[in-house]
Every structure is written in C-alpha cells, then in structure tokens.
Protein backbone atom coordinates (compact mmCIF):
# COMPACT_ATOMS: atom_id res chain seq x y z
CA UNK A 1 53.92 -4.19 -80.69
CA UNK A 2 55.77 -4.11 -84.05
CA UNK A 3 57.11 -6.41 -85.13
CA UNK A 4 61.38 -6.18 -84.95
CA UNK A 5 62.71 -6.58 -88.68
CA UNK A 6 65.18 -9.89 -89.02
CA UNK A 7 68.69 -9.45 -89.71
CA UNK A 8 69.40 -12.57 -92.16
CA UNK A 9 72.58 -15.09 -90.74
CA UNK A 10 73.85 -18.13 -92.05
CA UNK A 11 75.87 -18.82 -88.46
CA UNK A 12 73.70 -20.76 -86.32
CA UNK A 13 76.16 -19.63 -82.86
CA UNK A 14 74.09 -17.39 -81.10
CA UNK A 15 77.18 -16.23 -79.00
CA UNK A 16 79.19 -15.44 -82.22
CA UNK A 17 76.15 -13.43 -83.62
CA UNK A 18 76.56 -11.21 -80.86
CA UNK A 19 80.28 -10.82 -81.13
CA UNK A 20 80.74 -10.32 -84.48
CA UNK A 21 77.83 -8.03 -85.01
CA UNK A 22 79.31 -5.70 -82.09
CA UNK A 23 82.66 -5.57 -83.94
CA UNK A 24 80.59 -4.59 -87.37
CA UNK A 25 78.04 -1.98 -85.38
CA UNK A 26 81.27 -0.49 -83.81
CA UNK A 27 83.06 -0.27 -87.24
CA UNK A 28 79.52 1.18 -89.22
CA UNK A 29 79.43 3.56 -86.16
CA UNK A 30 83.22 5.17 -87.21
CA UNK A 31 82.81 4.95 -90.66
CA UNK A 32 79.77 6.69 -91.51
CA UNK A 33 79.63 9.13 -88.87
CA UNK A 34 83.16 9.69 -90.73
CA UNK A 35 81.89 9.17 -94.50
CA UNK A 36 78.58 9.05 -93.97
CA UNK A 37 75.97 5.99 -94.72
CA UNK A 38 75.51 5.96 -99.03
CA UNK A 39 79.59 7.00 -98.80
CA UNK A 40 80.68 3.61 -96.94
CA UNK A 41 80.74 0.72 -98.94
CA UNK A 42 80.24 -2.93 -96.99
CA UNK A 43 84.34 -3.22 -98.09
CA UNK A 44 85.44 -0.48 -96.01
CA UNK A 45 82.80 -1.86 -92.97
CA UNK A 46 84.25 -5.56 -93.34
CA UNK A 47 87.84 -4.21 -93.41
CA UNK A 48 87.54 -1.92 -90.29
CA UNK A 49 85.75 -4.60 -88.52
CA UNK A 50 88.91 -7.43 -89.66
CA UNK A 51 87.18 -9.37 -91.27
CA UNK A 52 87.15 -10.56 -94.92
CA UNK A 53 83.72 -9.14 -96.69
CA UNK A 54 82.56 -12.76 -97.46
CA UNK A 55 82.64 -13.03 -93.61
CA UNK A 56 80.85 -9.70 -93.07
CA UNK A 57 78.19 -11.29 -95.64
CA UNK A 58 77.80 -14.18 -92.84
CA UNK A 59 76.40 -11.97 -90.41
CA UNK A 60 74.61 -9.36 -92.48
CA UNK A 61 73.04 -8.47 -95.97
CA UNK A 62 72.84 -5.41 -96.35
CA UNK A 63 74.57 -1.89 -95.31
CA UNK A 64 70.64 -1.31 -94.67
CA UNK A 65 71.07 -4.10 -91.72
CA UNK A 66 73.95 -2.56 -90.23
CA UNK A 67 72.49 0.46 -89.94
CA UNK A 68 69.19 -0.87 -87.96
CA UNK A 69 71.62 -3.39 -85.79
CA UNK A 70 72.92 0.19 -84.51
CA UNK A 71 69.32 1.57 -83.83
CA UNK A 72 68.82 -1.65 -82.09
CA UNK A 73 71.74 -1.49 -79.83
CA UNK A 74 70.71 2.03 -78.82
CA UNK A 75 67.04 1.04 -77.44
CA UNK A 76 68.40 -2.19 -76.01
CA UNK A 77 71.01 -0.40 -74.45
CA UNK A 78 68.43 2.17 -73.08
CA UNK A 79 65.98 -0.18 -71.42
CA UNK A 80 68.86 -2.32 -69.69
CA UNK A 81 69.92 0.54 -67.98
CA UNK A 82 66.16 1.89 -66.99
CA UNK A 83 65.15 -1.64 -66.58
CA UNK A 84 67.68 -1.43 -63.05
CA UNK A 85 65.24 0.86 -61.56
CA UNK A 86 62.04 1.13 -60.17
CA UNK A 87 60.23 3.29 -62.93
CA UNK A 88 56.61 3.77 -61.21
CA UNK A 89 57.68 4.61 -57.12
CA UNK A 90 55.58 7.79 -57.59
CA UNK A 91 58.88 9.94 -56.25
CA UNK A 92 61.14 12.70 -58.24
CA UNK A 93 64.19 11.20 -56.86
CA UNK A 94 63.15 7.69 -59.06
CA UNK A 95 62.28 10.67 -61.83
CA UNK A 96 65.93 11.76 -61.33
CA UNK A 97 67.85 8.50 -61.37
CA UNK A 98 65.96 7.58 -64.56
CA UNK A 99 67.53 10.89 -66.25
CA UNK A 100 70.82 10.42 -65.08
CA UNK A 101 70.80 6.64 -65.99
CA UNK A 102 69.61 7.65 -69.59
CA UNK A 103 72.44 10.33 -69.78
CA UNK A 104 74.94 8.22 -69.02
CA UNK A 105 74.01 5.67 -72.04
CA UNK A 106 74.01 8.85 -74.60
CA UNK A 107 76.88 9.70 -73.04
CA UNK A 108 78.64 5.72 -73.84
CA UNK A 109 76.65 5.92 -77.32
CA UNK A 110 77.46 9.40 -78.72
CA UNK A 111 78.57 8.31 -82.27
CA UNK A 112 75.62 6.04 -82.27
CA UNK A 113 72.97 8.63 -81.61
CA UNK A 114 74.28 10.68 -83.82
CA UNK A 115 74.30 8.37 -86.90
CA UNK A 116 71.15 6.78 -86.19
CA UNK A 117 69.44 9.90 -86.05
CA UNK A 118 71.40 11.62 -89.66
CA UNK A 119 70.71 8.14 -91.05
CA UNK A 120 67.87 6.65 -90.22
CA UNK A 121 65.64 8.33 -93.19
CA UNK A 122 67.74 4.98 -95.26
CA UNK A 123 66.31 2.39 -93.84
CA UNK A 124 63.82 -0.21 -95.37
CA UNK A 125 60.39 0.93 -94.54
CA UNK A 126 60.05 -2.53 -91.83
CA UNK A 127 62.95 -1.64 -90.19
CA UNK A 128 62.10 2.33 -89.98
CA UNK A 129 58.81 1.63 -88.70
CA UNK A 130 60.54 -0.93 -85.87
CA UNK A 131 63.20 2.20 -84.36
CA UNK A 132 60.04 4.58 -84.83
CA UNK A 133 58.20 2.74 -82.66
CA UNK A 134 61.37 1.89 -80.39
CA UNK A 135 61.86 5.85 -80.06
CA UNK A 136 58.67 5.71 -78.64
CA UNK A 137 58.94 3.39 -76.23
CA UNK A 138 61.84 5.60 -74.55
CA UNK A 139 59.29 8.12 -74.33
CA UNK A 140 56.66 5.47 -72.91
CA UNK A 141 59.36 4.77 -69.86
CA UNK A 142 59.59 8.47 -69.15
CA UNK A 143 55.50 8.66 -69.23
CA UNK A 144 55.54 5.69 -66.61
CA UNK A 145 57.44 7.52 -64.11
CA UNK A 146 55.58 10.88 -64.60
CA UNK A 147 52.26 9.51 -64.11
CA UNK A 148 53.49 7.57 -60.68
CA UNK A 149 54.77 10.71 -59.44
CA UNK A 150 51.21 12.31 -60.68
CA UNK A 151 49.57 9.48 -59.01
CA UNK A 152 51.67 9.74 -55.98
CA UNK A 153 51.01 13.25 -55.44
CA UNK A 154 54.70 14.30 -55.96
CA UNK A 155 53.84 15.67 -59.34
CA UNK A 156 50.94 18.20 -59.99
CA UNK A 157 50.52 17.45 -64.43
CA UNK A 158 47.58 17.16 -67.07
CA UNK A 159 48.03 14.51 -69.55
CA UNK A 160 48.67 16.67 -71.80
CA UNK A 161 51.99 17.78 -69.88
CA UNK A 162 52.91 14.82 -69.36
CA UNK A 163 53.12 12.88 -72.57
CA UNK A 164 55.03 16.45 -73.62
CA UNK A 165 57.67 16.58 -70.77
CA UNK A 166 57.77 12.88 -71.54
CA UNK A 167 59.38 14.15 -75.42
CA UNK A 168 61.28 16.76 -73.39
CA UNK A 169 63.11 14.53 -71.48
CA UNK A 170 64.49 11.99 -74.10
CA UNK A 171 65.39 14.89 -76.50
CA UNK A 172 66.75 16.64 -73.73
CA UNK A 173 69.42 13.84 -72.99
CA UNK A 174 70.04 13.41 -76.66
CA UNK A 175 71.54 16.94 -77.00
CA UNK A 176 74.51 16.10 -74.61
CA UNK A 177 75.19 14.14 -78.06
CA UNK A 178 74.19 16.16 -80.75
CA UNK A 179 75.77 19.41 -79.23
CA UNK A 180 78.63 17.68 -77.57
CA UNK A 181 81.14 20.03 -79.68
CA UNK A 182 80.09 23.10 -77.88
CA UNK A 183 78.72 21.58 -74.21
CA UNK A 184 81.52 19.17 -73.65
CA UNK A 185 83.66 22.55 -73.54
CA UNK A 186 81.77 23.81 -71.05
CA UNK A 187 80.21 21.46 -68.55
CA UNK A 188 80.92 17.71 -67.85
CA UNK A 189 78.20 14.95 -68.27
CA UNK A 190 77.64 15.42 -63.95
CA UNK A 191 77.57 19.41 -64.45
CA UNK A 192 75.02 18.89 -67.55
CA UNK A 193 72.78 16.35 -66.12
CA UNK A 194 72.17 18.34 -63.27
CA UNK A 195 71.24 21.27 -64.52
CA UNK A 196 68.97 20.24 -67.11
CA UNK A 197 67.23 18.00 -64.18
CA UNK A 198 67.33 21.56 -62.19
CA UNK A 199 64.94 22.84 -65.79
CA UNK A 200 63.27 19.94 -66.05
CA UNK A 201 61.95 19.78 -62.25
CA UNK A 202 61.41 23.60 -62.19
CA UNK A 203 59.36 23.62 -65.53
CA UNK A 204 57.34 21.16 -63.56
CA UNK A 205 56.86 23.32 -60.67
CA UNK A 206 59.38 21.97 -58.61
C-alpha cells in the first residue's frame, strides 16, 4: 500500500485538524475551480476560509497540501459510503446499490471532482503517486463486487471484462460531474443513475 503523504501541523488537537482543514478544503474547492490552482494564492484561501494566513500556515504548508487534503476527502468520502454495504454478496442488486451509493458522493462532491481531476498534474510527486493509487482502489471496490457476482453465478465475465467494466463504472459516475452543465438540464441524479445502471447491466448481458 503506498504510503499516504503527511500534511505538516503545528496544532496537536486532532478535532481542530479536522475542522479547520474542512473549512480550508471547502474554500480551495471555490477558489480554484473559480481561479484555478497556480491563480489562487494561500491569501485568498486563508481569507475565504476566515482565517488570518498565519493561521492557515498552522494547518498547512503549502497550496500543494491543500490540494491533496481535497483528493483525500474524495477517496475517504468514497469508501465510507461503500464501506455501508456488503461489496462481495455475489448479487446485481449489491452491484446496483454500490453505483447509486457512489453517485450520490459525486453528486455531494462535484466541485471537488472536478478540481482534483484539472489539478492534480501539480502535486508533489509523493502525494500524486498516493491519489493515483487511491483512484485505484475505487476501481478495486468495483472489481470486488464483479467478481462475487462472477463467482455467484449472477454475472457471466472474463477477467479481462471485469477489471474493464470495473474503469467503466467509476468514470461512468464521474461524468454526472464533469458534464453536469449539460446532464443536470436534462435528467436528475435518480433519472441518471438509473439509466446508466440500465447500460451498465445490459453491456453485461443483463
């Protein structure tokens, strides 16, 4: 597993860590999905955040930390919510819940999906190789529950189509994000998710 790059703090509360560091994510999120990242300077973050940039400094180091806290949040965010289910009953309707649980988070985390993936490429080469390998572990979960329903007999899939429909899926869910200016004029996150698990199942032979 690699290792998960450290985020440098002088503040020893773990609870204020937490607080503090969701005010800043929430303030990178708005300004560079606004500015973008190299056009938002750690003044502007502190200031949308309310705080003084000596306190910002507390919590953080870099612009470059920010940035990965809001990778972070996105993966931890993802597993909590997959965590809540069964991922290897071997049945499409577990297949289905996982989709529509996943949905729902890029549905809560739009802006954040959509700067981590235009900013990522500015990230210290520790931290990129952490959310690489994070990315991949979304894919992993999705793997899981295909090769239960494979095992299970619900499923007829090589290997090969799995890991593949595996991709599929988690880029699938991130469009609802990427796209949202044209889909979210045209379906709602229910009318979305439901057809694309309509695709999904019937690319599968369902």
């Amino acid at each position: 597993m690699e290792k998960k790059h450290e985020v440098l703090t002088s503040i020893k509360d773990e609870s204020l860590i937490e607080k503090r560091r969701h005010q800043m994510i929430r303030a990178g999120v708005t300004l560079f999905k606004q500015k973008g990242f190299h056009r938002t300077t750690t003044r502007e973050i502190a200031k949308e955040a309310g705080f003084s940039i000596g306190t910002l400094y507390e919590y953080i180091r870099t612009k470059e930390d920010l940035l990965y806290l809001v990778c972070d949040s996105i993966y931890h965010e993802v597993h909590n919510k997959l965590s809540q289910i069964p991922l290897q009953n071997g049945t499409t309707h577990g297949l289905k819940t996982a989709i529509r649980h996943y949905y729902g988070v890029i549905d809560d985390m739009q802006d954040e999906f959509v700067v981590m993936y235009q900013e990522t490429k500015s990230l210290p080469k520790s931290a990129l190789q952490y959310v690489l390998t994070k990315e991949l572990e979304m894919v992993d979960i999705f793997q899981s529950i295909l090769v239960g329903c494979k095992q299970a007999g619900e499923l007829e899939l090589t290997d090969t189509q799995i890991n593949l429909y595996a991709h599929t899926l988690v880029v699938q869910g991130q469009m609802w994000a990427f796209r949202r200016w044209a889909l979210g004029k045209e379906y709602t996150l229910e009318q979305f998710t439901e057809l694309q698990i309509q695709f999904v199942l019937k690319g599968m032979g369902q």
